[in-house]
C-alpha atoms as a PDB file:
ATOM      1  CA  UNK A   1       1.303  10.862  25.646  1.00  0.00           C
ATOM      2  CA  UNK A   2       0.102   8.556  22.721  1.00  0.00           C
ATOM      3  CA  UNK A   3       3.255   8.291  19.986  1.00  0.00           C
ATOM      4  CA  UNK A   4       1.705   9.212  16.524  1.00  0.00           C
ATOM      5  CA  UNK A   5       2.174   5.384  15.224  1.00  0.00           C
ATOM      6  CA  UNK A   6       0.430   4.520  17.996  1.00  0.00           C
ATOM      7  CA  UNK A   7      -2.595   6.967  17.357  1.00  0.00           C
ATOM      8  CA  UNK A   8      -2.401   5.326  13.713  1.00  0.00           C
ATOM      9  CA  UNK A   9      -2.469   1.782  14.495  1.00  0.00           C
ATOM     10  CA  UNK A  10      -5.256   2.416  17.372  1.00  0.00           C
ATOM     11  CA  UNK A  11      -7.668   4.603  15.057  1.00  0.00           C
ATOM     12  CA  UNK A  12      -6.765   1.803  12.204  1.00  0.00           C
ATOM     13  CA  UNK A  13      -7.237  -1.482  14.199  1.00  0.00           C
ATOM     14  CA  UNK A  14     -10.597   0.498  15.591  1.00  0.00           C
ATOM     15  CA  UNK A  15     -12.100   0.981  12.266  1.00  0.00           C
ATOM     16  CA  UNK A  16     -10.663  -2.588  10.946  1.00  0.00           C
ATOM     17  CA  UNK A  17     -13.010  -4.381  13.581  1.00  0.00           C
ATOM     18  CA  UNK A  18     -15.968  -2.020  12.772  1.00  0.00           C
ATOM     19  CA  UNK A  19     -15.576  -2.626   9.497  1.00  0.00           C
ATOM     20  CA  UNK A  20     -15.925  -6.062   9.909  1.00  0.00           C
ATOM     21  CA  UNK A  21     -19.485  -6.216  10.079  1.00  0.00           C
ATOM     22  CA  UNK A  22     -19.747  -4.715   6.346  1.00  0.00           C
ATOM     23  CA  UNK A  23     -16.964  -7.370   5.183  1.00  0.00           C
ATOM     24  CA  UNK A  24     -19.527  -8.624   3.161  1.00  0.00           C
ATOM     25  CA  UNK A  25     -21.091  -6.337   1.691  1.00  0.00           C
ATOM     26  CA  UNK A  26     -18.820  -5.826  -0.814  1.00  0.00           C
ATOM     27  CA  UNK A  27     -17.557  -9.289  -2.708  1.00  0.00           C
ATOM     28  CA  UNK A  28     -13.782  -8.622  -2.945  1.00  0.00           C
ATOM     29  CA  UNK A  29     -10.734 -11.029  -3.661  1.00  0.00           C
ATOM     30  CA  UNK A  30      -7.844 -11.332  -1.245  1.00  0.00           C
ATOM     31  CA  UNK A  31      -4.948  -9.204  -2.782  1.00  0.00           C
ATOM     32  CA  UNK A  32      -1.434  -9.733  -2.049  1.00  0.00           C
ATOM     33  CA  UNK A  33      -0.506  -6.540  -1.136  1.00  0.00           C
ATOM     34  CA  UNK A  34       3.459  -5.202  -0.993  1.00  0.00           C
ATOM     35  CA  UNK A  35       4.040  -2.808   1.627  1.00  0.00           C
ATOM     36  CA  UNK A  36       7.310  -1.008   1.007  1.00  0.00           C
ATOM     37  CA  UNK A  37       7.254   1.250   4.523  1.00  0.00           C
ATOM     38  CA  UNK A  38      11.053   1.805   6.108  1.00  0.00           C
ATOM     39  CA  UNK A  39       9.067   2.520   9.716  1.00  0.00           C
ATOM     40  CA  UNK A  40       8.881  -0.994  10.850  1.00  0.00           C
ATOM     41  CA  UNK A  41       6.179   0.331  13.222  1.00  0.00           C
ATOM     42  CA  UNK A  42       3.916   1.870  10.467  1.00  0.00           C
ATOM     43  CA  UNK A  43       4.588  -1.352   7.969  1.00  0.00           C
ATOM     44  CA  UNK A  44       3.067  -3.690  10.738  1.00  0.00           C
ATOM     45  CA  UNK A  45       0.247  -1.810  11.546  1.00  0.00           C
ATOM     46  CA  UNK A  46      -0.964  -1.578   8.166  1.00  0.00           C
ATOM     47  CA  UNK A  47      -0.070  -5.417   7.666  1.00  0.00           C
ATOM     48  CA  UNK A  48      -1.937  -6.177  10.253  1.00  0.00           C
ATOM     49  CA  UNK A  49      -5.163  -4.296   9.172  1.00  0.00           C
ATOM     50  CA  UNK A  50      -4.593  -5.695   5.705  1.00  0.00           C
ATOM     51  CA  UNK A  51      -4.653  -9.060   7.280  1.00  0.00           C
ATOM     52  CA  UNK A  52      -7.655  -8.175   9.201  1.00  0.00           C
ATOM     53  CA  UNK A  53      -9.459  -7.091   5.947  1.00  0.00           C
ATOM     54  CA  UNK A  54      -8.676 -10.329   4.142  1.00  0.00           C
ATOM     55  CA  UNK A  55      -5.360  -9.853   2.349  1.00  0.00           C
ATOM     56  CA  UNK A  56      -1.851 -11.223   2.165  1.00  0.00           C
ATOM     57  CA  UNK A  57       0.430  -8.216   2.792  1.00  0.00           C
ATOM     58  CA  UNK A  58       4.107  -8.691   2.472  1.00  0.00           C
ATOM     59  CA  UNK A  59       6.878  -6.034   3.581  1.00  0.00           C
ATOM     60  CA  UNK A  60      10.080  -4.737   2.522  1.00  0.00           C
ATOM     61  CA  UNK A  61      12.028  -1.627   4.189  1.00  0.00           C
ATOM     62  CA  UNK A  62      14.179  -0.772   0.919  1.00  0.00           C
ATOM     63  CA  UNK A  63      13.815  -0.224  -2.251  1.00  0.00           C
ATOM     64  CA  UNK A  64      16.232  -2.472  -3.420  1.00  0.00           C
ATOM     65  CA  UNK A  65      13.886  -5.242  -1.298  1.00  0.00           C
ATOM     66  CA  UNK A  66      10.710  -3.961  -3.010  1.00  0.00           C
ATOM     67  CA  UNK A  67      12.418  -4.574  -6.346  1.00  0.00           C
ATOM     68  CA  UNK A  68      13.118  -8.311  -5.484  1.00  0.00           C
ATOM     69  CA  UNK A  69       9.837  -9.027  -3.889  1.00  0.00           C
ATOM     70  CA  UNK A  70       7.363  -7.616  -6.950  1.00  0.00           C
ATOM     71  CA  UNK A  71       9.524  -9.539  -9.718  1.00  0.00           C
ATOM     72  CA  UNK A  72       9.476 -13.275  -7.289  1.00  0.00           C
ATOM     73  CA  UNK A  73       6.219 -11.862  -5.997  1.00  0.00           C
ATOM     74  CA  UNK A  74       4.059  -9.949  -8.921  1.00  0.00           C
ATOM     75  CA  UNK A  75       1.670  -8.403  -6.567  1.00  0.00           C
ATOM     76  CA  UNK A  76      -1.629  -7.213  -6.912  1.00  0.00           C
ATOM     77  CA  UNK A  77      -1.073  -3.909  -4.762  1.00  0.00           C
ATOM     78  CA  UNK A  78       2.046  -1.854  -3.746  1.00  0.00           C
ATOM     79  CA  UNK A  79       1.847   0.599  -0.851  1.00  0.00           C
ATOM     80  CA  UNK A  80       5.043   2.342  -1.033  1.00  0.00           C
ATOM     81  CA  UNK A  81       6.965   5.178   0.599  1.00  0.00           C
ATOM     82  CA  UNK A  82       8.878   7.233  -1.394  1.00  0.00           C
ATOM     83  CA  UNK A  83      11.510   8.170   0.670  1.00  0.00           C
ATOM     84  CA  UNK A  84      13.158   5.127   1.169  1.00  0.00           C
ATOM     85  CA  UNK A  85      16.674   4.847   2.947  1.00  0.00           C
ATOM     86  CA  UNK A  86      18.407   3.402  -0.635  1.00  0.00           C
ATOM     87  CA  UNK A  87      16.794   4.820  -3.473  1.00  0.00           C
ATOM     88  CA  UNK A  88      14.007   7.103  -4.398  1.00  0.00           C
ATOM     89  CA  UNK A  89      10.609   5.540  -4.401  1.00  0.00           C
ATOM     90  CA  UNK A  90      10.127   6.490  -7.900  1.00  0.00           C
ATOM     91  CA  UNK A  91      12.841   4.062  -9.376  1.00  0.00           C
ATOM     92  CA  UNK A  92      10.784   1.156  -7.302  1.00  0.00           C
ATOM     93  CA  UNK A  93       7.957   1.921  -9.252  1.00  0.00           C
ATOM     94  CA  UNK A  94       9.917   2.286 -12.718  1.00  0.00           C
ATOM     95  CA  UNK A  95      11.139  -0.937 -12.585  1.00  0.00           C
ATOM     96  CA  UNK A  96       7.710  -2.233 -11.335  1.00  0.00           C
ATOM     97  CA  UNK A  97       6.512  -0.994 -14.774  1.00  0.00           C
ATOM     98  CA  UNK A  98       9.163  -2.379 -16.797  1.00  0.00           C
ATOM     99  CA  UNK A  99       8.259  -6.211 -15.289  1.00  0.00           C
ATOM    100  CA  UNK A 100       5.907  -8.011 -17.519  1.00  0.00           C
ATOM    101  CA  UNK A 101       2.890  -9.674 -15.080  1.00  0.00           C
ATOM    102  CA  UNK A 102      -0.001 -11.212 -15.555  1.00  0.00           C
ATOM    103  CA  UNK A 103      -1.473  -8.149 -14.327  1.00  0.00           C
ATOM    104  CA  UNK A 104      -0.212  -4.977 -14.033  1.00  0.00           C
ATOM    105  CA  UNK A 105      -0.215  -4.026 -10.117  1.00  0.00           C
ATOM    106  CA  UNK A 106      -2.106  -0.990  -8.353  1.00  0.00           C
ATOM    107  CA  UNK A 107       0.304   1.341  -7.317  1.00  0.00           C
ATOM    108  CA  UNK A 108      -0.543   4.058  -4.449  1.00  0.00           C
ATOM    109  CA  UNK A 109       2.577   6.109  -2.675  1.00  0.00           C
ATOM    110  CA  UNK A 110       1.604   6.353   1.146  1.00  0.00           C
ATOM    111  CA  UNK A 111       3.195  10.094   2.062  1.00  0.00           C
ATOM    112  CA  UNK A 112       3.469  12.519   4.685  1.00  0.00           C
ATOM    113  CA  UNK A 113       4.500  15.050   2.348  1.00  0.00           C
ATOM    114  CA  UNK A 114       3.968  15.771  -1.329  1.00  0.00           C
ATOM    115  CA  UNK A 115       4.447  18.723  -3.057  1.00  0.00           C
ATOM    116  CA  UNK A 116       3.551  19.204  -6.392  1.00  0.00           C
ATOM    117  CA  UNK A 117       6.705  18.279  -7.984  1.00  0.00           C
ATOM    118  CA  UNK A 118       7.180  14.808  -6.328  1.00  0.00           C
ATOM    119  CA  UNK A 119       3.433  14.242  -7.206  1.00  0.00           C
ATOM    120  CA  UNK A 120       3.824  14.961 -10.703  1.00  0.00           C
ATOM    121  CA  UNK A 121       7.468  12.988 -11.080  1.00  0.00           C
ATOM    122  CA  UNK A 122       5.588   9.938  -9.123  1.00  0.00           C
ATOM    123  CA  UNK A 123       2.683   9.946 -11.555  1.00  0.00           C
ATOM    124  CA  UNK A 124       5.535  10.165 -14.500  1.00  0.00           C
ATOM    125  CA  UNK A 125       6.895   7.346 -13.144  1.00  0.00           C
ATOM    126  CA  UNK A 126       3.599   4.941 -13.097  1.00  0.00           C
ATOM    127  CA  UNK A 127       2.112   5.946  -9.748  1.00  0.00           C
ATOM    128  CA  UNK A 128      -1.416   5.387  -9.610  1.00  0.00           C
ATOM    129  CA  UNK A 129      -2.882   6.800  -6.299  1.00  0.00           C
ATOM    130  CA  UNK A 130      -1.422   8.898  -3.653  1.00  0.00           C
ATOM    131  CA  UNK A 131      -2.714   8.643  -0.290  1.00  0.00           C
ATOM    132  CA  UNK A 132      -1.441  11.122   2.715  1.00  0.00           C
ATOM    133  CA  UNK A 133      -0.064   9.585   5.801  1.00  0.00           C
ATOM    134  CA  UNK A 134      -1.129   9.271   8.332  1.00  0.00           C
ATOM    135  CA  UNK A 135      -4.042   7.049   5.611  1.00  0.00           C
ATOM    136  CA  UNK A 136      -7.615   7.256   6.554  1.00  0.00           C
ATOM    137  CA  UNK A 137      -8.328   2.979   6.530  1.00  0.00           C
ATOM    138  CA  UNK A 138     -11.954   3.260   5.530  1.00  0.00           C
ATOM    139  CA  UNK A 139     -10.157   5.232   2.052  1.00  0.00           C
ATOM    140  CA  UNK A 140      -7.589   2.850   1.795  1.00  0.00           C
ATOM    141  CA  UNK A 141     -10.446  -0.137   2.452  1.00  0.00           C
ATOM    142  CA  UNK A 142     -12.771   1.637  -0.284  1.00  0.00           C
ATOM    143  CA  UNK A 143      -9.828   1.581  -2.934  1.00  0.00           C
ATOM    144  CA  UNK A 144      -8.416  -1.997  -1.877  1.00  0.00           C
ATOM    145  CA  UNK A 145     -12.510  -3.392  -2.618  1.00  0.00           C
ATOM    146  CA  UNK A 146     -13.216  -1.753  -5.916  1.00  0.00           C
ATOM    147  CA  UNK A 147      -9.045  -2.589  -6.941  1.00  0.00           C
ATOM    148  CA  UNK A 148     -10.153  -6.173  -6.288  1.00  0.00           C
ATOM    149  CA  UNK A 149     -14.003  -5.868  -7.799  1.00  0.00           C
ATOM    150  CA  UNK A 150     -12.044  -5.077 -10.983  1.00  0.00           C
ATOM    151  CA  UNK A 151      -9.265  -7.756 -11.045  1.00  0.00           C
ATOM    152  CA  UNK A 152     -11.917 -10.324  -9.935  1.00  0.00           C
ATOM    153  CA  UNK A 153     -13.167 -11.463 -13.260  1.00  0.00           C
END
């Protein structure tokens, strides 16, 4: 029986190297990319099929690591979990927003789970996107491309 990471990274690594064809259709800059994921298997597969599309993804398990990455770091994306083992994901993005950047970063919460409340306290917070895990790559690939069409100029 296939383990549900597994499934993930197969279906994403699948649709990475279809994609791959299309990489130009699009003109996009390569974003460095946070991933804040405390699943060490789910952070590297969606490293590794941010690689594949072009990017420089970094990745933290905590949020106290996520919080000392973006202010040495300033990056141009942040995939993060909210239920991190050290603090809500929420405060990660707070003090995200507090930092002053030469760009403010894209925010999107990767979740299994989000009820209405935690959506509406995330978007409070400075949340731009939510996505629901396990994340469809050709959504995440379609947001990452116009993100970085924008920022370009």
């Amino acid at each position: 029986m296939t383990s549900a990471a597994e499934t993930t990274r197969h279906s994403a690594t699948a649709s990475a190297h279809t994609s791959r064809a299309d990489a130009g259709s699009v003109a996009a800059r390569c974003l460095d990319v946070l991933v804040v994921e405390d699943y060490p298997d789910a952070a590297e597969s969606l490293a590794e099929l941010l690689t594949i599309w072009g990017h420089r993804p970094s990745i933290v398990t905590t949020g106290g690591d996520a919080i000392l990455r973006s202010d040495a770091v300033a990056p141009d994306v942040v995939l993060l979990d909210l239920m991190l083992p050290d603090m809500h994901g929420c405060d990660v993005v707070r003090h995200i927003r507090t930092q002053v950047a030469p760009r403010r970063p894209l925010i999107m919460v990767l979740t299994a789970c989000l009820r209405d409340d935690e959506r509406r306290r995330s978007y409070e917070a400075g949340v731009d996107l939510h996505l629901v895990k396990p994340v469809d790559p050709v959504v995440l690939r379609t947001v990452l491309q116009r993100f970085s069409q924008l920022i370009r100029d």
